[in-house]
PDB file of N, CA and C in Angstrom:
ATOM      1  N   UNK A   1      69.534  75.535 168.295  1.00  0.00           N
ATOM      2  CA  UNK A   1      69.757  76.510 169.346  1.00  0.00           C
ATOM      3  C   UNK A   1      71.179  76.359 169.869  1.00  0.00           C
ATOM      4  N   UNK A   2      71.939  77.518 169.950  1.00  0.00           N
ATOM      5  CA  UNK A   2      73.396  77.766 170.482  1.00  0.00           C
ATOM      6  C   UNK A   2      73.434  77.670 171.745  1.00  0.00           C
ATOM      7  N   UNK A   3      74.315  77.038 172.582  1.00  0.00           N
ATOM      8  CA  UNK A   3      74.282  76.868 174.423  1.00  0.00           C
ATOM      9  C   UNK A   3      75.883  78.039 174.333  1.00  0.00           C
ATOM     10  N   UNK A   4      75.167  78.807 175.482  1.00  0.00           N
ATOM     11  CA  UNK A   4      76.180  79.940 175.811  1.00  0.00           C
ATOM     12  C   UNK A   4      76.770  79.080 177.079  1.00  0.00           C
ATOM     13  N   UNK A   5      78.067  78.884 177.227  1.00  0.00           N
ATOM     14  CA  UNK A   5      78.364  78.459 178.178  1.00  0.00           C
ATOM     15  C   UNK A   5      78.793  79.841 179.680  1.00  0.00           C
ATOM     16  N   UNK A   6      78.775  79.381 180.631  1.00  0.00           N
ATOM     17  CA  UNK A   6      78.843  80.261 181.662  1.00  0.00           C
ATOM     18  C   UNK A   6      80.047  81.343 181.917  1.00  0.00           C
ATOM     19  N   UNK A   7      81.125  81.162 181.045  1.00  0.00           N
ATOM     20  CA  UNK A   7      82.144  82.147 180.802  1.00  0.00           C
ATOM     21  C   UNK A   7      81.779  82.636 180.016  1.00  0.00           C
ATOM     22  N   UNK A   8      81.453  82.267 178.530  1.00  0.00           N
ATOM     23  CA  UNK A   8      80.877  83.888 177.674  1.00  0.00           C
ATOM     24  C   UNK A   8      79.779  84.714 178.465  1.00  0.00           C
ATOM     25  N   UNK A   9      78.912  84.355 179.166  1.00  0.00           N
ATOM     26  CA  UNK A   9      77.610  85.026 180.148  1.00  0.00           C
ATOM     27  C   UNK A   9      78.569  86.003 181.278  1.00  0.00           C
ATOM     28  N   UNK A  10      79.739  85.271 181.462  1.00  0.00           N
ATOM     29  CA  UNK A  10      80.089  86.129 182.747  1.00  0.00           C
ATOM     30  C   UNK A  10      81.183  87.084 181.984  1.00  0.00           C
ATOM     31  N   UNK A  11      81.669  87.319 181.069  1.00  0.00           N
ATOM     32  CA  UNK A  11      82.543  87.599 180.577  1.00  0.00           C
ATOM     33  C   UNK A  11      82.312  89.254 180.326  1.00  0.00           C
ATOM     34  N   UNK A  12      83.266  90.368 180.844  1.00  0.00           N
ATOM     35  CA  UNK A  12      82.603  91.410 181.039  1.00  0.00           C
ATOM     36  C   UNK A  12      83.473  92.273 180.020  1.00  0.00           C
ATOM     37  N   UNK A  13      82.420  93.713 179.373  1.00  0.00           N
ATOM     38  CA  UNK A  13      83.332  94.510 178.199  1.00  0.00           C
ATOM     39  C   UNK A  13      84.305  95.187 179.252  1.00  0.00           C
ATOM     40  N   UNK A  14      85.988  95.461 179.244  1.00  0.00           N
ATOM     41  CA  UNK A  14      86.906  95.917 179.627  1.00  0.00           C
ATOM     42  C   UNK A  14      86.136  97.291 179.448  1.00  0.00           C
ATOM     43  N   UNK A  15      86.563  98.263 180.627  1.00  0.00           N
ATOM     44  CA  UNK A  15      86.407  99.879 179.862  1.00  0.00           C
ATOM     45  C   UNK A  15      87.698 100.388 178.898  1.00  0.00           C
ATOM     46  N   UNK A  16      87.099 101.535 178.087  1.00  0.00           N
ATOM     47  CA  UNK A  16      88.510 101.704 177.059  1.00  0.00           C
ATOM     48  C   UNK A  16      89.158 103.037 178.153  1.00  0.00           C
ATOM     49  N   UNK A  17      90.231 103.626 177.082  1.00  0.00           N
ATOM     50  CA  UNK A  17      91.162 104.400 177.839  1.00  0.00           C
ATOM     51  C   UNK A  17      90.274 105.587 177.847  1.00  0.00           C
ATOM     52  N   UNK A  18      89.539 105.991 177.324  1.00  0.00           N
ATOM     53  CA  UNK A  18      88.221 107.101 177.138  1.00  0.00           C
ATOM     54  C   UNK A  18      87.511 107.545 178.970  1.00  0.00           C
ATOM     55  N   UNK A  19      86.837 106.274 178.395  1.00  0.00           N
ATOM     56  CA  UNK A  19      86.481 105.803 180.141  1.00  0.00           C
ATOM     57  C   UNK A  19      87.389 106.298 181.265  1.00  0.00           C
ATOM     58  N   UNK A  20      88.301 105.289 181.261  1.00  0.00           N
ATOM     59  CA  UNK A  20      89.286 105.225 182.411  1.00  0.00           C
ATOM     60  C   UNK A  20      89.591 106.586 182.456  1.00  0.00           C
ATOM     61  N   UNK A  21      89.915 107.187 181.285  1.00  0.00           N
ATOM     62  CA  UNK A  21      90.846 108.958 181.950  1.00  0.00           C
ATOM     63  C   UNK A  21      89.494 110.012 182.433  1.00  0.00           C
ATOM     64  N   UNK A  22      88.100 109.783 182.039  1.00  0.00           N
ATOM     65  CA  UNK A  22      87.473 110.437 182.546  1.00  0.00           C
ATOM     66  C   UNK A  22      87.085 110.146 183.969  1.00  0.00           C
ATOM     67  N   UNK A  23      87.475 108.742 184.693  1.00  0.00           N
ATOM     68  CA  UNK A  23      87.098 108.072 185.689  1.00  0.00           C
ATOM     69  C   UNK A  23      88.485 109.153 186.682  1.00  0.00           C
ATOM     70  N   UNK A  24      89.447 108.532 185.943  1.00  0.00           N
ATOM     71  CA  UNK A  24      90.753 109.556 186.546  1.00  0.00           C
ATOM     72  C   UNK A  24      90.462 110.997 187.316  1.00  0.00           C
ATOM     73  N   UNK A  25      90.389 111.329 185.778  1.00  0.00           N
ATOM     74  CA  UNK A  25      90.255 113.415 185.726  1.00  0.00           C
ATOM     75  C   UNK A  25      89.109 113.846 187.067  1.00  0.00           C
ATOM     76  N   UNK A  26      87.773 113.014 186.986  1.00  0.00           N
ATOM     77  CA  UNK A  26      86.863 113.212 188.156  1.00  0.00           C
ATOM     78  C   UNK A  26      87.590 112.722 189.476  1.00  0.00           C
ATOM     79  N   UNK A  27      88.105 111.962 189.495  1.00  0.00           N
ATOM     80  CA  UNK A  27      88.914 111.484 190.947  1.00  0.00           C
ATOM     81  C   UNK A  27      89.600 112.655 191.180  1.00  0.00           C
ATOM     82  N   UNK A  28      90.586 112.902 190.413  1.00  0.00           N
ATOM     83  CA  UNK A  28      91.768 114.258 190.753  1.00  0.00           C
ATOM     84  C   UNK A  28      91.352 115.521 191.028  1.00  0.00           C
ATOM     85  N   UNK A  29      90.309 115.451 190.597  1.00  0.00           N
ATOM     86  CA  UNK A  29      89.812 116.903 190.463  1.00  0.00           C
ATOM     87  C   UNK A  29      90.515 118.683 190.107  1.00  0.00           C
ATOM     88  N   UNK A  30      91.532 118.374 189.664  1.00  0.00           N
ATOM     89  CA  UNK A  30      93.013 119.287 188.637  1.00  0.00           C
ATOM     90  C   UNK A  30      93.083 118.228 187.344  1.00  0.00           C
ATOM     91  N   UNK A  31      93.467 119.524 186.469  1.00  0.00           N
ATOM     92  CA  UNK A  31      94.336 118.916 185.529  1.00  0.00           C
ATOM     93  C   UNK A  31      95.852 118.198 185.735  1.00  0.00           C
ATOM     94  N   UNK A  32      95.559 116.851 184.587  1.00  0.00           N
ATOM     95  CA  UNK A  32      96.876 116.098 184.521  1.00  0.00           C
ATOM     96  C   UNK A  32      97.414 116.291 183.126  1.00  0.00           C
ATOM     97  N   UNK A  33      98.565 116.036 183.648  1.00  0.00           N
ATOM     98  CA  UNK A  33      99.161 116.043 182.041  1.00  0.00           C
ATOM     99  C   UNK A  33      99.549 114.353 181.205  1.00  0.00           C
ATOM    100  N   UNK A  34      99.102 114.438 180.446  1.00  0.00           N
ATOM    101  CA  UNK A  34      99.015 113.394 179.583  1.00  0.00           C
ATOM    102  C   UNK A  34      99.605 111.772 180.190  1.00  0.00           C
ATOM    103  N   UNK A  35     100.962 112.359 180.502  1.00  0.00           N
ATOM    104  CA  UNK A  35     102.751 111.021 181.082  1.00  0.00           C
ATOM    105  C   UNK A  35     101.810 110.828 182.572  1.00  0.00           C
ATOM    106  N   UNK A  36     101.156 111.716 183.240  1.00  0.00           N
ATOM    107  CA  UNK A  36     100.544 111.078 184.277  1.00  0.00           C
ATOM    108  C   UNK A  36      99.116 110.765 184.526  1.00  0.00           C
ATOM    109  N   UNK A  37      98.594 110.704 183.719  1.00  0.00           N
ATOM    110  CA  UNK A  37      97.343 109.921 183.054  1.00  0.00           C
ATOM    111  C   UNK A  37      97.394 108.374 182.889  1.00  0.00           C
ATOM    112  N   UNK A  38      98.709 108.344 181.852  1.00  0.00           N
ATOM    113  CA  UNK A  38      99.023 107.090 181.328  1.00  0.00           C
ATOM    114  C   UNK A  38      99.521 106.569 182.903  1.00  0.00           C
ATOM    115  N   UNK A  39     100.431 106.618 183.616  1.00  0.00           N
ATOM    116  CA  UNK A  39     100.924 106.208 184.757  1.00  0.00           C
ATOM    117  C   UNK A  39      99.853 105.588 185.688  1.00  0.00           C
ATOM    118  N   UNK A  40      98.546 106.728 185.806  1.00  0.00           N
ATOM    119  CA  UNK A  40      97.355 105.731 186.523  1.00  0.00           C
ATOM    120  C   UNK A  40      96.978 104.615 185.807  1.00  0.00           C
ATOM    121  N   UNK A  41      96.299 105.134 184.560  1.00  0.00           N
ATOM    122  CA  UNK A  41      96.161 103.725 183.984  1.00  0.00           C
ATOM    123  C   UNK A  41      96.784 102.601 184.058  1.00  0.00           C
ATOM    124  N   UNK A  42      98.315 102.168 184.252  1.00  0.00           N
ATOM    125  CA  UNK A  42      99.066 101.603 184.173  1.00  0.00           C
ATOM    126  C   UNK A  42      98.566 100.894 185.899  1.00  0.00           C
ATOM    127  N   UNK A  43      98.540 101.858 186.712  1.00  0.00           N
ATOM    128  CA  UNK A  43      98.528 101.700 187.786  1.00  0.00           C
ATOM    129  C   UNK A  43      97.500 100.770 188.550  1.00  0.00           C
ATOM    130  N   UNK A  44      96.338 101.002 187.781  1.00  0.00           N
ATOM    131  CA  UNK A  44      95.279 100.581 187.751  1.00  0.00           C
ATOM    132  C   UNK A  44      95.154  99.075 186.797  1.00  0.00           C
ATOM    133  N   UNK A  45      96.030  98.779 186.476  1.00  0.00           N
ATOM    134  CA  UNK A  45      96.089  97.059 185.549  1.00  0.00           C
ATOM    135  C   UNK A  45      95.558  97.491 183.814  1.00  0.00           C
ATOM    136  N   UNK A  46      95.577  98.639 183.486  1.00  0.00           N
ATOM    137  CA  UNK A  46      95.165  98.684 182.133  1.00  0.00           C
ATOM    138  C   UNK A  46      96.706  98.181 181.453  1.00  0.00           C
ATOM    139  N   UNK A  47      96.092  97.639 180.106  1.00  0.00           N
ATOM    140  CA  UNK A  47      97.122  96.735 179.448  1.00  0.00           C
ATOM    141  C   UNK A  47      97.100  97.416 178.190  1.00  0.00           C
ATOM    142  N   UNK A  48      98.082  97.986 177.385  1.00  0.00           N
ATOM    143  CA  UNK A  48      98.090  98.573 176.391  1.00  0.00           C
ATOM    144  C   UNK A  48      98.266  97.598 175.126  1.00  0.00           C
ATOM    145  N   UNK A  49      98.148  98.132 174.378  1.00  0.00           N
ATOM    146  CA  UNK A  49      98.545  97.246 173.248  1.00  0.00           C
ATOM    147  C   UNK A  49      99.504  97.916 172.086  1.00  0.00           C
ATOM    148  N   UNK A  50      99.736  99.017 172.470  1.00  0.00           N
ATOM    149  CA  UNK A  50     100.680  99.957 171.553  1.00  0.00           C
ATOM    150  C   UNK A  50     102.681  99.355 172.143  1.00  0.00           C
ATOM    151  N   UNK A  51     103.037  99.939 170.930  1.00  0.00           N
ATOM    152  CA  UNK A  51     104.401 100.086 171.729  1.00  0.00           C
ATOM    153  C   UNK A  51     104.684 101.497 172.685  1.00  0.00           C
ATOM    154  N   UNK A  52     103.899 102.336 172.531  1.00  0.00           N
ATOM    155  CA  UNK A  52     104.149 103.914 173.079  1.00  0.00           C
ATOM    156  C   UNK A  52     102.425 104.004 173.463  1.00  0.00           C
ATOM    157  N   UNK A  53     102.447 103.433 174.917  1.00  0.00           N
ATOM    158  CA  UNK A  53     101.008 104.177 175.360  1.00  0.00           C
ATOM    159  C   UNK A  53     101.145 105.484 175.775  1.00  0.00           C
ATOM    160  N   UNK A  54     101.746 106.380 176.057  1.00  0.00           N
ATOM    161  CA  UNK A  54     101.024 107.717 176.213  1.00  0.00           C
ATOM    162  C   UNK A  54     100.748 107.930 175.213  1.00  0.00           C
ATOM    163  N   UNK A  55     101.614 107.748 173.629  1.00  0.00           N
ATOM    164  CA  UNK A  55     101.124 108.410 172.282  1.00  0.00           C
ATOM    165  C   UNK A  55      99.411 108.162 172.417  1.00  0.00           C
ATOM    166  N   UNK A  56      98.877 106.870 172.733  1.00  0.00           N
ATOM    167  CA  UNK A  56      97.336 105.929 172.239  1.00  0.00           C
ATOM    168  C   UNK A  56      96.517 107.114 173.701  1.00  0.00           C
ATOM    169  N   UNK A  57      97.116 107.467 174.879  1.00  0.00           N
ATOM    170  CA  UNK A  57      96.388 108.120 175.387  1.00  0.00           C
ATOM    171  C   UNK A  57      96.351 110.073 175.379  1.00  0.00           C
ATOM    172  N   UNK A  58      97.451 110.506 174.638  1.00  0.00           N
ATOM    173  CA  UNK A  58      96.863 111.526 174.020  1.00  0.00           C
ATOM    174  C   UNK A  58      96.292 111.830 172.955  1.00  0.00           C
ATOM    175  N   UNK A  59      96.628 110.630 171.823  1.00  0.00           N
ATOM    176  CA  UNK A  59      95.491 110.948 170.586  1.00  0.00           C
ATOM    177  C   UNK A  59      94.108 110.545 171.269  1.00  0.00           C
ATOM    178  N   UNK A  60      93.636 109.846 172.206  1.00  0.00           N
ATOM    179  CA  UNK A  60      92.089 109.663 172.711  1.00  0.00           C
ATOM    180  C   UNK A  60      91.722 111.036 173.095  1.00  0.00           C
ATOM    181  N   UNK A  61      92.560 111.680 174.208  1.00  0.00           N
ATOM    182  CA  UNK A  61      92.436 113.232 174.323  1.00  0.00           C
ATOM    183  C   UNK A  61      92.037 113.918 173.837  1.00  0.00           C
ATOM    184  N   UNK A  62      92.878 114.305 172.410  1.00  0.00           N
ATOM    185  CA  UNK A  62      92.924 114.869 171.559  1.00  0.00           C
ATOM    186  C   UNK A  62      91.627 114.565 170.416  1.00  0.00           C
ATOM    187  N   UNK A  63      91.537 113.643 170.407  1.00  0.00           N
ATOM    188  CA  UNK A  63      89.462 112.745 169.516  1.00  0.00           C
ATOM    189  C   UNK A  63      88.293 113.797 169.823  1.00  0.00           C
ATOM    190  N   UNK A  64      88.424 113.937 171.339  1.00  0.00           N
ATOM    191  CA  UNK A  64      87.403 113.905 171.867  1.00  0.00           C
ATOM    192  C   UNK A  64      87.156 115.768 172.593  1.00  0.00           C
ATOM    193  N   UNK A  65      87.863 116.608 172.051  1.00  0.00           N
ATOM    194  CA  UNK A  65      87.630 118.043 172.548  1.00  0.00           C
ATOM    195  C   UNK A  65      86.382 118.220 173.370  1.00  0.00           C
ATOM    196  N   UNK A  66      85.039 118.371 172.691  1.00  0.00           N
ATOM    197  CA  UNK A  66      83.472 117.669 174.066  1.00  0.00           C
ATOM    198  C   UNK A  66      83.938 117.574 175.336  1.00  0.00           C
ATOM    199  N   UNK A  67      84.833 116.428 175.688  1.00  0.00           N
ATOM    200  CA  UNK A  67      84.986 116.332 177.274  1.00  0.00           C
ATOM    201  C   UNK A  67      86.122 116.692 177.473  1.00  0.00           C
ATOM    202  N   UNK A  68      87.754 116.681 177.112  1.00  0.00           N
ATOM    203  CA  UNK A  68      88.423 117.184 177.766  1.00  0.00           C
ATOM    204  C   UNK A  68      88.939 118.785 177.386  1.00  0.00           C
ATOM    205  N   UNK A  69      89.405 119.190 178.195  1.00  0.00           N
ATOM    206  CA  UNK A  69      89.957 121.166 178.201  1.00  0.00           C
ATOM    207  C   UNK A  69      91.503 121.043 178.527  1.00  0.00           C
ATOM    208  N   UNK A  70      91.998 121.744 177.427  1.00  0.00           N
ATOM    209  CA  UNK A  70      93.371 121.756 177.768  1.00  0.00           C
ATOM    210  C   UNK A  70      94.016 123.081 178.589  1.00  0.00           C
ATOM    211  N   UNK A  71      94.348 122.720 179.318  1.00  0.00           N
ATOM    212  CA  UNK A  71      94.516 123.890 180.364  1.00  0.00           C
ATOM    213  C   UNK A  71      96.147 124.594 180.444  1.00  0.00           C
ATOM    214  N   UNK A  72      96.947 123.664 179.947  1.00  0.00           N
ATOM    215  CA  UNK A  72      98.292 123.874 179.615  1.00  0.00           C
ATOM    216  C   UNK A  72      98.918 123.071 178.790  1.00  0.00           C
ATOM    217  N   UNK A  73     100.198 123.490 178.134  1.00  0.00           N
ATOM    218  CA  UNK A  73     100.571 122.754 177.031  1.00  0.00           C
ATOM    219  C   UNK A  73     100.337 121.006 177.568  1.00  0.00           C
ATOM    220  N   UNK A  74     100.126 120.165 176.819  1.00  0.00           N
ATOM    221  CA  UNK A  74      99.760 118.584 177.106  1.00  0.00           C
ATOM    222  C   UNK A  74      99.288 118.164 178.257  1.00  0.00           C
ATOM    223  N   UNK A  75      98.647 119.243 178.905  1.00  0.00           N
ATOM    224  CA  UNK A  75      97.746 118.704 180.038  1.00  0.00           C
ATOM    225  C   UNK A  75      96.160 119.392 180.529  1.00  0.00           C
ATOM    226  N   UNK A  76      95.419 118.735 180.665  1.00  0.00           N
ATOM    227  CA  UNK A  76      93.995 118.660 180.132  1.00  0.00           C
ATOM    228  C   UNK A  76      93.079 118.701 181.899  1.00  0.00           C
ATOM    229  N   UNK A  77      92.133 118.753 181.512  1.00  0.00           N
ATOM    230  CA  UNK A  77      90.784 118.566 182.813  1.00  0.00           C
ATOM    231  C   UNK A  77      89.697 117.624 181.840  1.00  0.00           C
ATOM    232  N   UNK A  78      88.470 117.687 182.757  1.00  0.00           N
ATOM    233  CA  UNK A  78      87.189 117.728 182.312  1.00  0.00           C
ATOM    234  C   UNK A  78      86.415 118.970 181.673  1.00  0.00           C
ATOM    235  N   UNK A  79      86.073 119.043 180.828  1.00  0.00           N
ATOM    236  CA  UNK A  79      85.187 120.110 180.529  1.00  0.00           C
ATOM    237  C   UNK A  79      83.862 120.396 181.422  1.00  0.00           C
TER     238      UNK A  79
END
């Protein structure tokens, strides 16, 4: 039998950038455009791992048509 010690038990899944911009978009309640999307996130302690995070947060955008609506060139709502 494996002993989980008390940091893997407490150890929690990060949300992804998916998450976070839909957490965003409902807060704002308008469309944002992409450069100020990334800026909350940032704002909020998310840690990228790209060299170019807005590129990693408009291709998520862009994945996922279902939830977001683009309302003007590179800037989006909730559906």
């Amino acid at each position: 039998m494996k002993k989980v010690g008390k940091k893997a038990k407490a150890r929690k899944k990060k949300p992804s950038i998916r998450e976070l911009t839909i957490d965003i978009l409902k807060k704002c309640k308008h469309p944002l455009h992409y450069r100020e999307i990334t800026l909350r996130l940032k704002k909020r302690g998310y840690r990228f791992h790209r060299k170019d995070p807005e590129r990693s947060v408009y291709i998520i955008i862009n994945r996922y048509p279902k939830l977001f609506k683009k309302t003007s060139p590179a800037t989006y709502k909730l559906k």
